[in-house]
PDB file of N, CA and C in Angstrom:
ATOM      1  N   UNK A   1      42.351 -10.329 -38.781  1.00  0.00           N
ATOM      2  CA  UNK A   1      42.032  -9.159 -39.583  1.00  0.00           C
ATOM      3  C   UNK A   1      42.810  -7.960 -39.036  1.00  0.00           C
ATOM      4  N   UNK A   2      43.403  -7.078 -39.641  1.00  0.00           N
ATOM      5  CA  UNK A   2      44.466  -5.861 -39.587  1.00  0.00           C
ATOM      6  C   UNK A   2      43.280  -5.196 -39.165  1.00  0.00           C
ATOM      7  N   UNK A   3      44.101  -4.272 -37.999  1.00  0.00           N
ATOM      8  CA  UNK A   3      43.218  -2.827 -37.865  1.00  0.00           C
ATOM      9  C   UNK A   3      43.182  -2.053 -38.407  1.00  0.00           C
ATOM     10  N   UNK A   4      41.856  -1.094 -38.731  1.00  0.00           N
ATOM     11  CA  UNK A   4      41.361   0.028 -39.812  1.00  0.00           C
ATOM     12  C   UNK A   4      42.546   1.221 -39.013  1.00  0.00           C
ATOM     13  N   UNK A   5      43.086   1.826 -40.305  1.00  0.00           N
ATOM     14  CA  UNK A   5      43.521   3.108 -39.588  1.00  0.00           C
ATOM     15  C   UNK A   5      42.979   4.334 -40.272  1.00  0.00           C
ATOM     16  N   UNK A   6      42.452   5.143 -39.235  1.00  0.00           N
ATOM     17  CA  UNK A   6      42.114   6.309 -39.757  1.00  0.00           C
ATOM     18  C   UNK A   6      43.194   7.185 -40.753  1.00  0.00           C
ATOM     19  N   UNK A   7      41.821   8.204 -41.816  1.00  0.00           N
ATOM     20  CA  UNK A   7      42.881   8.829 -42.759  1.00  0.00           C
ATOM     21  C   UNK A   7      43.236   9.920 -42.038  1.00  0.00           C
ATOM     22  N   UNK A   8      44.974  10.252 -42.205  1.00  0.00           N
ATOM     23  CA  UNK A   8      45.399  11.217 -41.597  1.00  0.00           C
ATOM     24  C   UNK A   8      45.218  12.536 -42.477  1.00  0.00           C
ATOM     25  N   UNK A   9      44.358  12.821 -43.683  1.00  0.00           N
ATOM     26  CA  UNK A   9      43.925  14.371 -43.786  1.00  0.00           C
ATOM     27  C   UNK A   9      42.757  14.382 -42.894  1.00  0.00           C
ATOM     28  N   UNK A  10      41.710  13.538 -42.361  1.00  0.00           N
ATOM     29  CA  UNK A  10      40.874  13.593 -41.667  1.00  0.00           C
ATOM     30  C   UNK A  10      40.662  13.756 -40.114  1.00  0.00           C
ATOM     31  N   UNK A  11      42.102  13.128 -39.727  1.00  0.00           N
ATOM     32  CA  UNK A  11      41.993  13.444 -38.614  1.00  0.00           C
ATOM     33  C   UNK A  11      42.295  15.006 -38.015  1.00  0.00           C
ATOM     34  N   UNK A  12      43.159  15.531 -39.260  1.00  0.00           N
ATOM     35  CA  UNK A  12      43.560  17.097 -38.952  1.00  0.00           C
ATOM     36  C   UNK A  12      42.305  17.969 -39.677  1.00  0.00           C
ATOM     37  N   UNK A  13      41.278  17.657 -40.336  1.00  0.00           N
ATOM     38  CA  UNK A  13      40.848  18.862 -40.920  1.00  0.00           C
ATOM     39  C   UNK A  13      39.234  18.414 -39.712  1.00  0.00           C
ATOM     40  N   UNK A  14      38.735  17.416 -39.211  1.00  0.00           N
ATOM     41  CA  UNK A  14      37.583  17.495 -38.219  1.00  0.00           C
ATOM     42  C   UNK A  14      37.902  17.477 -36.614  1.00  0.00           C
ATOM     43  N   UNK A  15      36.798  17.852 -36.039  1.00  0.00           N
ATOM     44  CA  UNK A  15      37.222  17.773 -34.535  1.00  0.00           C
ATOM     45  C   UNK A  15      36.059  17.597 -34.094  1.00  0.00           C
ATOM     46  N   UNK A  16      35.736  16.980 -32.786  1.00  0.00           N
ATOM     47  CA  UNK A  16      34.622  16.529 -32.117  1.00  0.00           C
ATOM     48  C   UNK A  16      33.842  17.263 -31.003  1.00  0.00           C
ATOM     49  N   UNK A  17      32.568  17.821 -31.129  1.00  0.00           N
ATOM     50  CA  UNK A  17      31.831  18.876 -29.707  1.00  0.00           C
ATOM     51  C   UNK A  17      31.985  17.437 -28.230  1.00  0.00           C
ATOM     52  N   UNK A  18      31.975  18.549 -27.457  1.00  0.00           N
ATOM     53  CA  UNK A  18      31.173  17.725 -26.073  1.00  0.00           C
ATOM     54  C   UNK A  18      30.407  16.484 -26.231  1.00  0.00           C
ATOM     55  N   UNK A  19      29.313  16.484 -27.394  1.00  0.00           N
ATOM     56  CA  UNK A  19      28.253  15.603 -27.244  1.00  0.00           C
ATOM     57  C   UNK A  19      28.092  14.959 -28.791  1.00  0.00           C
ATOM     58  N   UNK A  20      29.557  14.683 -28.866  1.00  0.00           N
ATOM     59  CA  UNK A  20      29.950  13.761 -30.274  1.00  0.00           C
ATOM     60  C   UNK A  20      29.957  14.216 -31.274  1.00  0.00           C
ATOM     61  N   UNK A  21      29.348  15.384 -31.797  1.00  0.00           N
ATOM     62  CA  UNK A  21      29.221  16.057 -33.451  1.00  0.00           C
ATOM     63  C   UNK A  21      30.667  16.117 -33.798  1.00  0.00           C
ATOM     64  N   UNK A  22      30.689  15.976 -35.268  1.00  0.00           N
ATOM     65  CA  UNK A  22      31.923  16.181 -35.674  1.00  0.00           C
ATOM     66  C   UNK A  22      31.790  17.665 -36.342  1.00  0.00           C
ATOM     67  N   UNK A  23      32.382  18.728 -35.774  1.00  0.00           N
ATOM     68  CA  UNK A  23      33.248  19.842 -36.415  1.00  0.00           C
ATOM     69  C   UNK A  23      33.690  19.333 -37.573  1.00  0.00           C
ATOM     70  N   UNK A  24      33.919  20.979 -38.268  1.00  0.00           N
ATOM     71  CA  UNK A  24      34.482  20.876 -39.132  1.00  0.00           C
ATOM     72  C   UNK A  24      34.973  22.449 -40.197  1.00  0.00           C
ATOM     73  N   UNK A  25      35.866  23.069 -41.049  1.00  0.00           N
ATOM     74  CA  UNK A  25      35.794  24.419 -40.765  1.00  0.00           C
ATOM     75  C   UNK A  25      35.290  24.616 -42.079  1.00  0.00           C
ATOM     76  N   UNK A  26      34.861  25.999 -42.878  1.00  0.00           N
ATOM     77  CA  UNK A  26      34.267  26.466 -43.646  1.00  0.00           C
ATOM     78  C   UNK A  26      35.892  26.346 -44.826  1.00  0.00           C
ATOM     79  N   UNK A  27      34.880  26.351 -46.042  1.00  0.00           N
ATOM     80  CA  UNK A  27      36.167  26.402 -47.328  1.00  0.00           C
ATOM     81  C   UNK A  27      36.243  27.964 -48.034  1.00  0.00           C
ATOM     82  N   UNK A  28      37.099  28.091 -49.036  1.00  0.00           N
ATOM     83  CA  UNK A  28      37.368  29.119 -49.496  1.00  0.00           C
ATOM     84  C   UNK A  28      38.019  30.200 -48.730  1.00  0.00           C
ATOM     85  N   UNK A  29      38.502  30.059 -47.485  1.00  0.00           N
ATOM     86  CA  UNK A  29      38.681  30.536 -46.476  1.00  0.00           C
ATOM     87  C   UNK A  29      40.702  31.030 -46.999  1.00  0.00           C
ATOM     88  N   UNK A  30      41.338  30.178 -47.588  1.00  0.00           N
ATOM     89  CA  UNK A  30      42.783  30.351 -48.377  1.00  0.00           C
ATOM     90  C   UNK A  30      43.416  31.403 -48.991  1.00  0.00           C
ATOM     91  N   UNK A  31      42.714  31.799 -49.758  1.00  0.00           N
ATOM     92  CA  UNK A  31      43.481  32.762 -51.131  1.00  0.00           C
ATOM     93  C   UNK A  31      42.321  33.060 -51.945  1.00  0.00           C
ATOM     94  N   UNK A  32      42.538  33.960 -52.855  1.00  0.00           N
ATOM     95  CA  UNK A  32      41.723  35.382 -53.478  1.00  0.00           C
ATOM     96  C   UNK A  32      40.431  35.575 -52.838  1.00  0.00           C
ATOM     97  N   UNK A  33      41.462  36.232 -51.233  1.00  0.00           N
ATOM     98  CA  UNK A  33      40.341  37.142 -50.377  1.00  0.00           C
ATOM     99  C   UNK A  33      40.053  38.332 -50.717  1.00  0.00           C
ATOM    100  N   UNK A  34      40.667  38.765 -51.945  1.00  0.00           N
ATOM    101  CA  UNK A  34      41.065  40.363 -52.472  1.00  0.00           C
ATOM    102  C   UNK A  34      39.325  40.603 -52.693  1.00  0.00           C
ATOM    103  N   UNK A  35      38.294  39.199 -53.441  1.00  0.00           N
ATOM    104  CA  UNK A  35      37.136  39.487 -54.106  1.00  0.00           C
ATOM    105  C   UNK A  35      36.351  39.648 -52.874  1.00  0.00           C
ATOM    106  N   UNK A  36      36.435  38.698 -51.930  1.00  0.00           N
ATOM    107  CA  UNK A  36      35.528  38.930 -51.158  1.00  0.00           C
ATOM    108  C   UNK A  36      34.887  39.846 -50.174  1.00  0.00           C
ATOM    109  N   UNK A  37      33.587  39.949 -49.624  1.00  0.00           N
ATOM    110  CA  UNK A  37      34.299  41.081 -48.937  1.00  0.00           C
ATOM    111  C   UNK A  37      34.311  40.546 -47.167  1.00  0.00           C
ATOM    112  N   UNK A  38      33.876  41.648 -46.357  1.00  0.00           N
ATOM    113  CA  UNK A  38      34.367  41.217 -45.198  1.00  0.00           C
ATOM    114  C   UNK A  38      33.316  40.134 -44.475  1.00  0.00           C
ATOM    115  N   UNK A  39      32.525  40.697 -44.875  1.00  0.00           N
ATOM    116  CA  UNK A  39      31.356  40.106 -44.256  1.00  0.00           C
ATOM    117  C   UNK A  39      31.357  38.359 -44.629  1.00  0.00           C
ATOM    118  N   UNK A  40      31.807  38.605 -45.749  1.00  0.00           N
ATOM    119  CA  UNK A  40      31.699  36.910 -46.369  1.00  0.00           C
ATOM    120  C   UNK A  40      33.067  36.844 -45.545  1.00  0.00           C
ATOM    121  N   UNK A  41      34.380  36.665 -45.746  1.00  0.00           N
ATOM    122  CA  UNK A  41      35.516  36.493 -44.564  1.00  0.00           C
ATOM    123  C   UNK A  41      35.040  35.827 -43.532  1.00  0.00           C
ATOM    124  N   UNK A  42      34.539  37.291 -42.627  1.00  0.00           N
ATOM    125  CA  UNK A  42      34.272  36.828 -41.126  1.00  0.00           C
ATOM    126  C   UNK A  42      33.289  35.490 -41.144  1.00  0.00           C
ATOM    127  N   UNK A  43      32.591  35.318 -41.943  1.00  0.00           N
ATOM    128  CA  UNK A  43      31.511  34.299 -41.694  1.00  0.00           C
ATOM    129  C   UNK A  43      32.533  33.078 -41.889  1.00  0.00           C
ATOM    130  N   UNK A  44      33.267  32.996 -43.017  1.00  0.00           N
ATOM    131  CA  UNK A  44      33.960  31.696 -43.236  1.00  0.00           C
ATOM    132  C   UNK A  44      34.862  31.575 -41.715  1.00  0.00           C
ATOM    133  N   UNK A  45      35.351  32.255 -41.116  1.00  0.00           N
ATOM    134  CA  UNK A  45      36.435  31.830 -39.872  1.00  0.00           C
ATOM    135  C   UNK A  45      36.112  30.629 -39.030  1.00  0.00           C
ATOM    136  N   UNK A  46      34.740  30.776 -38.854  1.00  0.00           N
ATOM    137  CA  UNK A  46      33.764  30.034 -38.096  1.00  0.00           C
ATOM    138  C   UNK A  46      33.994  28.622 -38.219  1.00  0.00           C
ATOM    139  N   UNK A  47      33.675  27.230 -37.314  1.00  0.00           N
ATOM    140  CA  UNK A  47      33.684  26.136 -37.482  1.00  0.00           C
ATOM    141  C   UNK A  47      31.708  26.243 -37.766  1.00  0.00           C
ATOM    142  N   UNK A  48      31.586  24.875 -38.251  1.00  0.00           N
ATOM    143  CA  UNK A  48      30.032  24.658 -38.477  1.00  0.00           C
ATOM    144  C   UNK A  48      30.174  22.802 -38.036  1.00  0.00           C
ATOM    145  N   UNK A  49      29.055  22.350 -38.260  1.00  0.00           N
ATOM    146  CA  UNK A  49      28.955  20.966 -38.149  1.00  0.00           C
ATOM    147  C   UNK A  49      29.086  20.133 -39.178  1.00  0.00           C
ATOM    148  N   UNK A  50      29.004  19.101 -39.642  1.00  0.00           N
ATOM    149  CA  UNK A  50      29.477  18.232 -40.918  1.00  0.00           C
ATOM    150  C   UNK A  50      27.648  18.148 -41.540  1.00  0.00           C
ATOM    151  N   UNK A  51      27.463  18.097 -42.158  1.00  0.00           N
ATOM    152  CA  UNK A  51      25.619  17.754 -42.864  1.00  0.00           C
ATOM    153  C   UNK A  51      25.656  16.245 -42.497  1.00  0.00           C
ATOM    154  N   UNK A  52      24.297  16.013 -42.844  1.00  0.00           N
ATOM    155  CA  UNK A  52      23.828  14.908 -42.568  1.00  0.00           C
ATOM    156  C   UNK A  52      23.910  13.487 -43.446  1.00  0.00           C
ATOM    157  N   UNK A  53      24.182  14.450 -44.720  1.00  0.00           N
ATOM    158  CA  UNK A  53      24.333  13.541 -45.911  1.00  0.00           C
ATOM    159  C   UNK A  53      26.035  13.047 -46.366  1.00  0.00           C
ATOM    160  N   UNK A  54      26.958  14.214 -45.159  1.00  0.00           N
ATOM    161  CA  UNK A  54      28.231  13.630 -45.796  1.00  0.00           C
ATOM    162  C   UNK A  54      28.685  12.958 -44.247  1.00  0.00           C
ATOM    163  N   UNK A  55      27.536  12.629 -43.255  1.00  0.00           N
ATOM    164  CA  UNK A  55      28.468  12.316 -41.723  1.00  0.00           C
ATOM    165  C   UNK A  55      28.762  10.845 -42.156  1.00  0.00           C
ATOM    166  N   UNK A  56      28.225  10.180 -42.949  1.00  0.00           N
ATOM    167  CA  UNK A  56      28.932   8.714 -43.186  1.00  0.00           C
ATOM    168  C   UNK A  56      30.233   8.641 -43.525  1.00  0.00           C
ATOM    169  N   UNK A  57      30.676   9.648 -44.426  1.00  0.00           N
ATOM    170  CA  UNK A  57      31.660   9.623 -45.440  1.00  0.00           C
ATOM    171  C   UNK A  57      32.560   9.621 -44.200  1.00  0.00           C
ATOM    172  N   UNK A  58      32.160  10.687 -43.720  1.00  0.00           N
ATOM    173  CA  UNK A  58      33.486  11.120 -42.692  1.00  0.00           C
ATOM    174  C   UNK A  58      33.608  10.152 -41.208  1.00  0.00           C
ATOM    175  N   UNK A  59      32.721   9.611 -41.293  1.00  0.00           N
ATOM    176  CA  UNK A  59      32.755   9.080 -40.041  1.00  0.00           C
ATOM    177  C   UNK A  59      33.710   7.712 -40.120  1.00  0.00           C
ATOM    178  N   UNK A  60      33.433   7.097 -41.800  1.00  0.00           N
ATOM    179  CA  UNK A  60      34.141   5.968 -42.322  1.00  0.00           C
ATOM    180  C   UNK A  60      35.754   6.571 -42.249  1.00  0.00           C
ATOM    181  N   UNK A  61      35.296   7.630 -42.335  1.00  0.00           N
ATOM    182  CA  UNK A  61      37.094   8.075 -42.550  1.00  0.00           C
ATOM    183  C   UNK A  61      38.021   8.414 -41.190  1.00  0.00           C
ATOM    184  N   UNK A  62      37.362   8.495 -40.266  1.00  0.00           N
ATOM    185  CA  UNK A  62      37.367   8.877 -38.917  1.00  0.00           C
ATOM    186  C   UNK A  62      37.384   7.333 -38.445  1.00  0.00           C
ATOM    187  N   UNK A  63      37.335   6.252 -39.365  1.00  0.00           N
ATOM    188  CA  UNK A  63      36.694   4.757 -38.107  1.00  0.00           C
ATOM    189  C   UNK A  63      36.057   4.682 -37.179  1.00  0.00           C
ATOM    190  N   UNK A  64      35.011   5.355 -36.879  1.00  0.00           N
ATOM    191  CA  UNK A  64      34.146   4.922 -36.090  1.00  0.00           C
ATOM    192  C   UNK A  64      32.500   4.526 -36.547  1.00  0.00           C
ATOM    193  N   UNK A  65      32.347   3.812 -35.720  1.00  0.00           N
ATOM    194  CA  UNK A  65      31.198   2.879 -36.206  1.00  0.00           C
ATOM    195  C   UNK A  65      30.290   3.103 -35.060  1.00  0.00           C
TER     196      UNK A  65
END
């Protein structure tokens, strides 16, 4: 059986804490910042953690089991 290879948009858009969580960064963060204002900005810069309901998705996509 061939080895699984991880997807390479996945390996660049998550990253892993100390104690295994997978990172991951906020969206809308790109283009027409003109509407937003700052407060919404600064909050998006931030990394957050992946939810609970999409850590399968990503984890399949990441290969690890």
């Amino acid at each position: 059986m061939p080895k699984q290879k991880t997807k390479s948009s996945a390996k660049k858009r998550f990253s892993f804490t100390g104690t295994g969580k997978i990172k991951r960064h906020h969206a809308y963060h790109s283009h027409i910042l003109t509407k937003k204002t700052k407060k919404q900005k600064r909050n998006l810069v931030h990394q957050t953690m992946v939810d609970g309901s999409n850590l399968k998705a990503v984890r399949d996509m990441l290969c690890l089991r």
